[in-house]
Protein backbone atom coordinates (compact mmCIF):
# COMPACT_ATOMS: atom_id res chain seq x y z
CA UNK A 1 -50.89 -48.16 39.75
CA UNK A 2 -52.60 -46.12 42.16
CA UNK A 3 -50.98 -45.89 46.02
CA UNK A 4 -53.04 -48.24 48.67
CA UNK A 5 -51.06 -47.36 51.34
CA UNK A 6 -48.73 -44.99 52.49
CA UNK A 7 -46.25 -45.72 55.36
CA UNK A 8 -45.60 -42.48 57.55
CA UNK A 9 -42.04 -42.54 59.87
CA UNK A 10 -41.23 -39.75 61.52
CA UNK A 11 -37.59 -39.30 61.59
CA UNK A 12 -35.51 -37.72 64.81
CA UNK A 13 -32.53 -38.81 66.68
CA UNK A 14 -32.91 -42.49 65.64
CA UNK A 15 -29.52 -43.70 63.99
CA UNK A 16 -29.73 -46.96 66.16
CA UNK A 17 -32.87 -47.98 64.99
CA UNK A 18 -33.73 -46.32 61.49
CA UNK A 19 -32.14 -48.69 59.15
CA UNK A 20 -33.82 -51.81 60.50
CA UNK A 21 -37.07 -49.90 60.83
CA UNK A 22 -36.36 -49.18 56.82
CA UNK A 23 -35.37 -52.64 56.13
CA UNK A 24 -38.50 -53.93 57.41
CA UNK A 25 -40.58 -52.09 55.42
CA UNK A 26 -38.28 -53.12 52.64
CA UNK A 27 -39.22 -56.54 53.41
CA UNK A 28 -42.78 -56.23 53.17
CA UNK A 29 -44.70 -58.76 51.19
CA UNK A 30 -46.97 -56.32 49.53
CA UNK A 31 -44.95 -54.09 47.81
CA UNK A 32 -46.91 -53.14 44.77
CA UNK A 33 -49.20 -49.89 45.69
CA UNK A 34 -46.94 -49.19 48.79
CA UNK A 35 -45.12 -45.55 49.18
CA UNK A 36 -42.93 -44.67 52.40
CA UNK A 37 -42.95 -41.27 53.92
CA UNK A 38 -40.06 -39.99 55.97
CA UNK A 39 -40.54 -36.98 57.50
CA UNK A 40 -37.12 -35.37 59.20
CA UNK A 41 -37.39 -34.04 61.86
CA UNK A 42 -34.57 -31.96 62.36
CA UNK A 43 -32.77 -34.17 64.65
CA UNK A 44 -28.74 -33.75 65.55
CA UNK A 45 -27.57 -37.58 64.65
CA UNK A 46 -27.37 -39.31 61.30
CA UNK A 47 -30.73 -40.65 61.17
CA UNK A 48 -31.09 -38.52 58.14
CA UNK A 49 -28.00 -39.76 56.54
CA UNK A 50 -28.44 -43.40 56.91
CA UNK A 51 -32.00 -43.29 55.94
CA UNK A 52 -30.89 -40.86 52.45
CA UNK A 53 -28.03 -43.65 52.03
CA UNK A 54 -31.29 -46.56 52.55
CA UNK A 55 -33.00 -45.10 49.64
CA UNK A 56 -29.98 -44.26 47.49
CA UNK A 57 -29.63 -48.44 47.30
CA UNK A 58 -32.66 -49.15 47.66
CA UNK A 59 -34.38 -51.16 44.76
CA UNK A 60 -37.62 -52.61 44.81
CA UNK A 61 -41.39 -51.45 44.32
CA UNK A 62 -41.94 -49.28 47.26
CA UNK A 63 -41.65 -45.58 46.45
CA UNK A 64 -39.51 -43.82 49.47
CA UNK A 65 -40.28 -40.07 49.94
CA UNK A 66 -38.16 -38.11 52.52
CA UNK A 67 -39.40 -34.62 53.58
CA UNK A 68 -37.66 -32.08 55.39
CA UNK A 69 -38.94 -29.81 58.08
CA UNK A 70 -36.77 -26.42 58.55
CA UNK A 71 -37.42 -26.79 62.41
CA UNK A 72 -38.06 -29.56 64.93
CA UNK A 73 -41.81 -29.53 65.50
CA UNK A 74 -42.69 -33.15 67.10
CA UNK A 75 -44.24 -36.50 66.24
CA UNK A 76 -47.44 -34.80 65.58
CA UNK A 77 -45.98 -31.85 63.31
CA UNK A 78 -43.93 -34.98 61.58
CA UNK A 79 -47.08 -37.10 61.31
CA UNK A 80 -49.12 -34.22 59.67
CA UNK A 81 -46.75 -33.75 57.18
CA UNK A 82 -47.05 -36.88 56.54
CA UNK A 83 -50.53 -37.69 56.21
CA UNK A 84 -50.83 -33.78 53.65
CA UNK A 85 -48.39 -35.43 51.40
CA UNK A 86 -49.58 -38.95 51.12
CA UNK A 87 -50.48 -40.57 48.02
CA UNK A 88 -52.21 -43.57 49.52
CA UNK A 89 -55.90 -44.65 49.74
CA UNK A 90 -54.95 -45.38 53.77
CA UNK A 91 -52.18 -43.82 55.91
CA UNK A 92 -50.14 -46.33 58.12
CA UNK A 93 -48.14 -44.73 61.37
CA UNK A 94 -44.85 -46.41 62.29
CA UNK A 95 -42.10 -45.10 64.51
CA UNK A 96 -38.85 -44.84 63.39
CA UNK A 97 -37.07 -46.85 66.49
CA UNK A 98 -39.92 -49.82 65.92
CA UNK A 99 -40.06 -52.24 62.86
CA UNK A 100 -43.37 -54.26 60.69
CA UNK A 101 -43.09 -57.69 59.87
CA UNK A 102 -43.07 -58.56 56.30
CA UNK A 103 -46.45 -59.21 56.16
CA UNK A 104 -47.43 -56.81 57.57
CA UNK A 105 -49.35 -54.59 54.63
CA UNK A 106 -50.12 -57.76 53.04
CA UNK A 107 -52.16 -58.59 56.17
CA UNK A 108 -53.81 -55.66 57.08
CA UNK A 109 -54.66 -54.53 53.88
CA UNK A 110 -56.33 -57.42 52.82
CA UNK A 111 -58.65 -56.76 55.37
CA UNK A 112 -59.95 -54.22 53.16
CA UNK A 113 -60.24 -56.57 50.15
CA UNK A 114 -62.15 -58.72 52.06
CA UNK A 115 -64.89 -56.35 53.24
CA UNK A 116 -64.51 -53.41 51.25
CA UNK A 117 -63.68 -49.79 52.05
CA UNK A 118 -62.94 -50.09 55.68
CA UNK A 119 -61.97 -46.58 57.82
CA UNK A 120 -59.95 -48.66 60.22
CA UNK A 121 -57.46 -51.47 59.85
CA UNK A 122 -56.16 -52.31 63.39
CA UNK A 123 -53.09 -54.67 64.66
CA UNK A 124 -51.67 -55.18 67.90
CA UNK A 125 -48.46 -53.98 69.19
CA UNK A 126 -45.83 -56.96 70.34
CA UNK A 127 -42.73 -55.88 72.69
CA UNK A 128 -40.92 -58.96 73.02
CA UNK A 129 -39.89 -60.88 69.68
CA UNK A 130 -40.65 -64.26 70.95
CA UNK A 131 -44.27 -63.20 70.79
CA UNK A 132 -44.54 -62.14 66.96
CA UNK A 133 -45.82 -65.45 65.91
CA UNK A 134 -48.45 -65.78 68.23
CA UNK A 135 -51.87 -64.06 67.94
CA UNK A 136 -53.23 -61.54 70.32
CA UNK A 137 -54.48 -62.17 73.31
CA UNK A 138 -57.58 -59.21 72.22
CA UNK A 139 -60.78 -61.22 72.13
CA UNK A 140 -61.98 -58.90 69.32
CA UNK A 141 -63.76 -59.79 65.82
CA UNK A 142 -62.13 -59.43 62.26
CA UNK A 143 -64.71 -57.00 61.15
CA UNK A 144 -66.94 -54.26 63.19
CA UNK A 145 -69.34 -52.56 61.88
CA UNK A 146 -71.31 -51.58 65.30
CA UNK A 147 -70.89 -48.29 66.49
CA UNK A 148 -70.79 -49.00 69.76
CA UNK A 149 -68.64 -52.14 69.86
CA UNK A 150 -66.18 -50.11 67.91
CA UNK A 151 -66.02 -46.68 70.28
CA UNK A 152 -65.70 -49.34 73.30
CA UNK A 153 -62.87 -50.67 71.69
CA UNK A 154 -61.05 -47.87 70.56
CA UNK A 155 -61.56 -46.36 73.96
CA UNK A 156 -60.70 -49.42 75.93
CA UNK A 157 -57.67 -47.56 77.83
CA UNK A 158 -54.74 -49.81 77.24
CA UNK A 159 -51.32 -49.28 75.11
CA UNK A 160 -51.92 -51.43 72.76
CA UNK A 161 -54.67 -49.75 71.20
CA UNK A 162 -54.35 -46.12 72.20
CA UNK A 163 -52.01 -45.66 70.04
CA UNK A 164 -51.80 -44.16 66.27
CA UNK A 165 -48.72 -47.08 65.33
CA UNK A 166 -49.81 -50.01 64.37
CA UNK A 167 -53.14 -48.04 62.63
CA UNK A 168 -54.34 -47.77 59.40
CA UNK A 169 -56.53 -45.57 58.43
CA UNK A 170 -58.41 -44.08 55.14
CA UNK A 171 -57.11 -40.98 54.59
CA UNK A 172 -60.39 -39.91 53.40
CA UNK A 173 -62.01 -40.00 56.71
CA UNK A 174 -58.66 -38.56 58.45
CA UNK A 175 -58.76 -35.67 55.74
CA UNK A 176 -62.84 -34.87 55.97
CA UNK A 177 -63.08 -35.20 59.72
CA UNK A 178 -59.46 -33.27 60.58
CA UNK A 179 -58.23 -35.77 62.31
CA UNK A 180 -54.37 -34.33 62.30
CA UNK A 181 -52.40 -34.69 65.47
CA UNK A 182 -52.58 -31.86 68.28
CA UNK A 183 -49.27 -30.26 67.83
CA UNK A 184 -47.18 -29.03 70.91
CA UNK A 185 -47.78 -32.18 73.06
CA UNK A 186 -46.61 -35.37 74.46
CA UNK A 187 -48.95 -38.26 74.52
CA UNK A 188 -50.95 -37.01 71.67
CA UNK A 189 -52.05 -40.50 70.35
CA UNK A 190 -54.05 -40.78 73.89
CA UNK A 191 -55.77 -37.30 72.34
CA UNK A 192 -56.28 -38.67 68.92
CA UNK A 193 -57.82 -41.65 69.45
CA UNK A 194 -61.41 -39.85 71.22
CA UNK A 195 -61.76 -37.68 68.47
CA UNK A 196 -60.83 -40.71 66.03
CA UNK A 197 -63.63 -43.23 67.84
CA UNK A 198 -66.26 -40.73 66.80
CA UNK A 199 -66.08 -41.42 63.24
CA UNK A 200 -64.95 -44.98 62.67
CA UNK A 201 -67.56 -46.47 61.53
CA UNK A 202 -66.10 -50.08 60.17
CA UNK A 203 -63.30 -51.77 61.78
CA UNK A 204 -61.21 -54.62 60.99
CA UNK A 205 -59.12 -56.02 63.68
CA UNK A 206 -55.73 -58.44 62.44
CA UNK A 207 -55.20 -60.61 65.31
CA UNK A 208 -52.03 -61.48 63.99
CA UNK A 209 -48.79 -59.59 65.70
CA UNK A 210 -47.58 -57.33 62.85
CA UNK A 211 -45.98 -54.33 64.89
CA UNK A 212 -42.71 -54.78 66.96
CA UNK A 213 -42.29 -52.22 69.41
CA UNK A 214 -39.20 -51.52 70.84
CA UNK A 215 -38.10 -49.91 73.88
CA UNK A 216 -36.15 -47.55 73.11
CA UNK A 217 -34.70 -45.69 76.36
CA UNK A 218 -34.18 -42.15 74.24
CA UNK A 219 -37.75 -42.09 73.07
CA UNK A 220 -40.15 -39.58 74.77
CA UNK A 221 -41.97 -42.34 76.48
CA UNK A 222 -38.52 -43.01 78.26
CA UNK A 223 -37.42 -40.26 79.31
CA UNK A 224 -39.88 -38.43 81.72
CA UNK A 225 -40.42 -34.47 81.53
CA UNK A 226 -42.77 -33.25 84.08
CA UNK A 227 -43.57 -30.23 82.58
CA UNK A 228 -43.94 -31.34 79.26
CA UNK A 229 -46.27 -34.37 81.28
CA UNK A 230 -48.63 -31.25 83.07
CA UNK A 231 -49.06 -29.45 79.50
CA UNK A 232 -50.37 -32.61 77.75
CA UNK A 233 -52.50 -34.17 80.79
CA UNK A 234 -53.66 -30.44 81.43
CA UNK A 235 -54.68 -30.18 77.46
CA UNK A 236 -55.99 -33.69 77.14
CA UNK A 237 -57.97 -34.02 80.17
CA UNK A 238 -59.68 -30.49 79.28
CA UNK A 239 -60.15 -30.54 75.76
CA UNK A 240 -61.66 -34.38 75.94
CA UNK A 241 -64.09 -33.04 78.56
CA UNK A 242 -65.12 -29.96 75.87
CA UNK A 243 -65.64 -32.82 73.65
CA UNK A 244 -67.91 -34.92 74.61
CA UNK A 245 -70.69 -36.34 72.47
CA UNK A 246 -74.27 -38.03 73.51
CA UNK A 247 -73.31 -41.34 72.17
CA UNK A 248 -71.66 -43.34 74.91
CA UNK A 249 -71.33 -40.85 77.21
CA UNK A 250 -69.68 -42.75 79.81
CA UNK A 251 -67.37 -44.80 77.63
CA UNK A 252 -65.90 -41.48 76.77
CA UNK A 253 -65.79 -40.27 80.78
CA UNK A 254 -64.23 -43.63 81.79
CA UNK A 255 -61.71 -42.84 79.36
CA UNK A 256 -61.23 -39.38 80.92
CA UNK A 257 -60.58 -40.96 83.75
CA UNK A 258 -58.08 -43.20 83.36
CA UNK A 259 -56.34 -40.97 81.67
CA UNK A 260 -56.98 -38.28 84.95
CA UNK A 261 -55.82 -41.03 87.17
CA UNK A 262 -52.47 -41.83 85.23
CA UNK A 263 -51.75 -37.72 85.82
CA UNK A 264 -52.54 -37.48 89.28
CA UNK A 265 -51.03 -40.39 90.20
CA UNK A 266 -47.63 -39.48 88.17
CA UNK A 267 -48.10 -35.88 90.27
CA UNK A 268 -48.08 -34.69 86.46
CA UNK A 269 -49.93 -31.26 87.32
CA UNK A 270 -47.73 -27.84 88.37
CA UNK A 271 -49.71 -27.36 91.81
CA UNK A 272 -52.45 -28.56 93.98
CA UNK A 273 -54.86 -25.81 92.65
CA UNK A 274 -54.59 -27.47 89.00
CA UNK A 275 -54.41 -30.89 90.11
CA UNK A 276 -58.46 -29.62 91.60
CA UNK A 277 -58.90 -27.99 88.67
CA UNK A 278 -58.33 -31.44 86.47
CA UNK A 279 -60.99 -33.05 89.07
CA UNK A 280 -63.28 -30.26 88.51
CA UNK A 281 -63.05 -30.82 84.79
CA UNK A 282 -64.68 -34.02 84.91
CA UNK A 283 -66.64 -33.04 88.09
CA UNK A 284 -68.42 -30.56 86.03
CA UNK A 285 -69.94 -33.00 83.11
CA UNK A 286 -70.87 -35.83 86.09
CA UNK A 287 -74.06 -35.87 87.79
CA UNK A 288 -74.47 -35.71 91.30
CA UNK A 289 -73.41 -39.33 91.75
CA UNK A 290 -70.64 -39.34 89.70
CA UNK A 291 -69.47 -35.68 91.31
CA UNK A 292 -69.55 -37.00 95.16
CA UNK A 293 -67.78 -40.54 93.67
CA UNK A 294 -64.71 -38.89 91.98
CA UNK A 295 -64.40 -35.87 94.55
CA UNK A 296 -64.37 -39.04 97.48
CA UNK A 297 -61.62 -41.09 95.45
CA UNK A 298 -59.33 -38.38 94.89
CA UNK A 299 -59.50 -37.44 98.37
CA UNK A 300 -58.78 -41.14 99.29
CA UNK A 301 -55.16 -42.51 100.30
CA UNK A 302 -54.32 -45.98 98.38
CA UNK A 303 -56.41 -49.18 99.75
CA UNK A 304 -59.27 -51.49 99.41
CA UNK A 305 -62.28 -48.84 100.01
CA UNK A 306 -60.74 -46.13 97.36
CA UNK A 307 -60.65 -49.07 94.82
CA UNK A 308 -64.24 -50.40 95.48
CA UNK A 309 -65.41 -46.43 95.05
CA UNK A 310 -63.42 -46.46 91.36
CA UNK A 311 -65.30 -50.05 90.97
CA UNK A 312 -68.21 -48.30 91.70
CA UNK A 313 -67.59 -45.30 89.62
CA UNK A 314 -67.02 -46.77 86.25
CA UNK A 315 -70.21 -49.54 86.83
CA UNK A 316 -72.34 -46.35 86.49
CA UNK A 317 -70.61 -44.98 84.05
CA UNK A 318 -71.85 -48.64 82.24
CA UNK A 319 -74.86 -47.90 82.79
């Protein structure tokens, strides 16, 4: 039978979480045409070992594969080894401290049963359990097939749907369109996604809650590294601005900004000349309007008239 979808975990320094993580993908409903990638990481606990001891036991339909890396390279490295060895018609991103609900393939890929080759499945992240059984609060349709509607909502600046977990995605259009994750970074799914909203061209959305996303107070997200933060803003913020295409120009510089104000205000740049030099970035791609707009609001303490300028600011980037 040939491989619909194949689950990619990333594997580092997870020994409270992995085996749940494994179980529910264990669990899943859809287990016919399902593989599991596990990519280690290198880490220094016994992820490794419990998830080897997982498989050992394991019996059931879903083919788990467990790749080593000979040095710790990162979620992205981990993902892209991933996605080069995948068997599947779609790749599916889950972290290794977070866990699916059993129906979850059975859900999302059914999506593409329904409509046909699809290049994105997409389901909402849930992090509190009482809330799995209730649908999303994302007033989005099942099925896009509008360009525009669909780069809007895959650059509509929030976590639930910035990020590569939760995603699946036809590994044809990853493949052709290189859509591997920038390596060396933190907060690489915030890069991802702008190149990824400039190929999707179908979407499905499952309003259903299929992800559980635990906080997990080891993870990179919880532990804060200020120099690690200044390489990745620094990188994303310049590279996105490099990268701009015609269509929907200002959906794509509204989501340079956001993700320009979470730096600044996290004072996640190395001195006041690159924290300009960020501003600049965007200044230089704005027209006149847009320049004297973002060079005012920067310069702006908290309070009402610095949020009526950003109000301002993103109604002509609407426009």
């Amino acid at each position: 039978m040939n491989t619909k979808v194949s689950i990619i975990i990333p594997v580092y320094n997870v020994e409270l979480y992995i085996l749940k993580c494994l179980e529910s993908v264990a669990a899943q409903t859809m287990s016919e045409g399902v593989e599991c990638i596990l990519v280690d990481d290198c880490g220094k606990d016994n992820s490794v070992r419990i998830a080897e001891d997982f498989i050992r036991c394991y019996q059931g339909n879903i083919e788990f594969v467990l790749l080593h890396h000979e040095h710790n390279g990162g979620l992205s490295a981990a993902r892209n080894t991933g996605v080069r060895a995948a068997k599947g018609e779609y790749v599916y991103f889950l972290d290794s401290d977070d866990e699916i609900m059993p129906n979850c393939m059975e859900l999302l890929y059914s999506r593409v049963e329904k409509y046909g080759t699809v290049d994105l499945v997409v389901s909402p992240l849930c992090e509190e359990r009482e809330k799995l059984n209730t649908p999303s609060d994302f007033a989005i349709d099942e099925y896009l097939s509008d360009s525009k509607t669909i780069k809007k909502v895959l650059l509509f600046y929030d976590g639930d749907l910035i990020t590569a977990a939760a995603r699946m995605i036809r590994k044809d259009l990853f493949v052709k369109h290189h859509l591997f994750f920038l390596e060396g970074i933190i907060h690489e799914d915030n890069y991802w996604v702008f190149f990824l909203a400039k190929y999707v061209k179908t979407m499905c959305f499952c309003s259903e809650r299929t992800y559980y996303h635990r906080y997990n107070p080891n993870s990179i997200t919880g532990n804060v590294n200020v120099a690690k933060e200044c390489l990745a803003y620094k990188t994303i913020i310049k590279d996105l601005c490099n990268n701009i295409d015609p269509f929907l120009v200002g959906v794509q510089k509204e989501y340079i900004l956001n993700n320009m104000i979470t730096a600044i205000n996290g004072g996640y740049y190395s001195s006041e000349s690159e924290r300009e030099d960020l501003i600049q970035s965007l200044c230089r791609i704005s027209n006149v309007f847009e320049r004297a707009l973002l060079l005012l609001y920067f310069k702006l303490r908290k309070g009402f008239v610095k949020t009526k300028i950003l109000h301002l600011l993103i109604r002509f980037y609407k426009l």
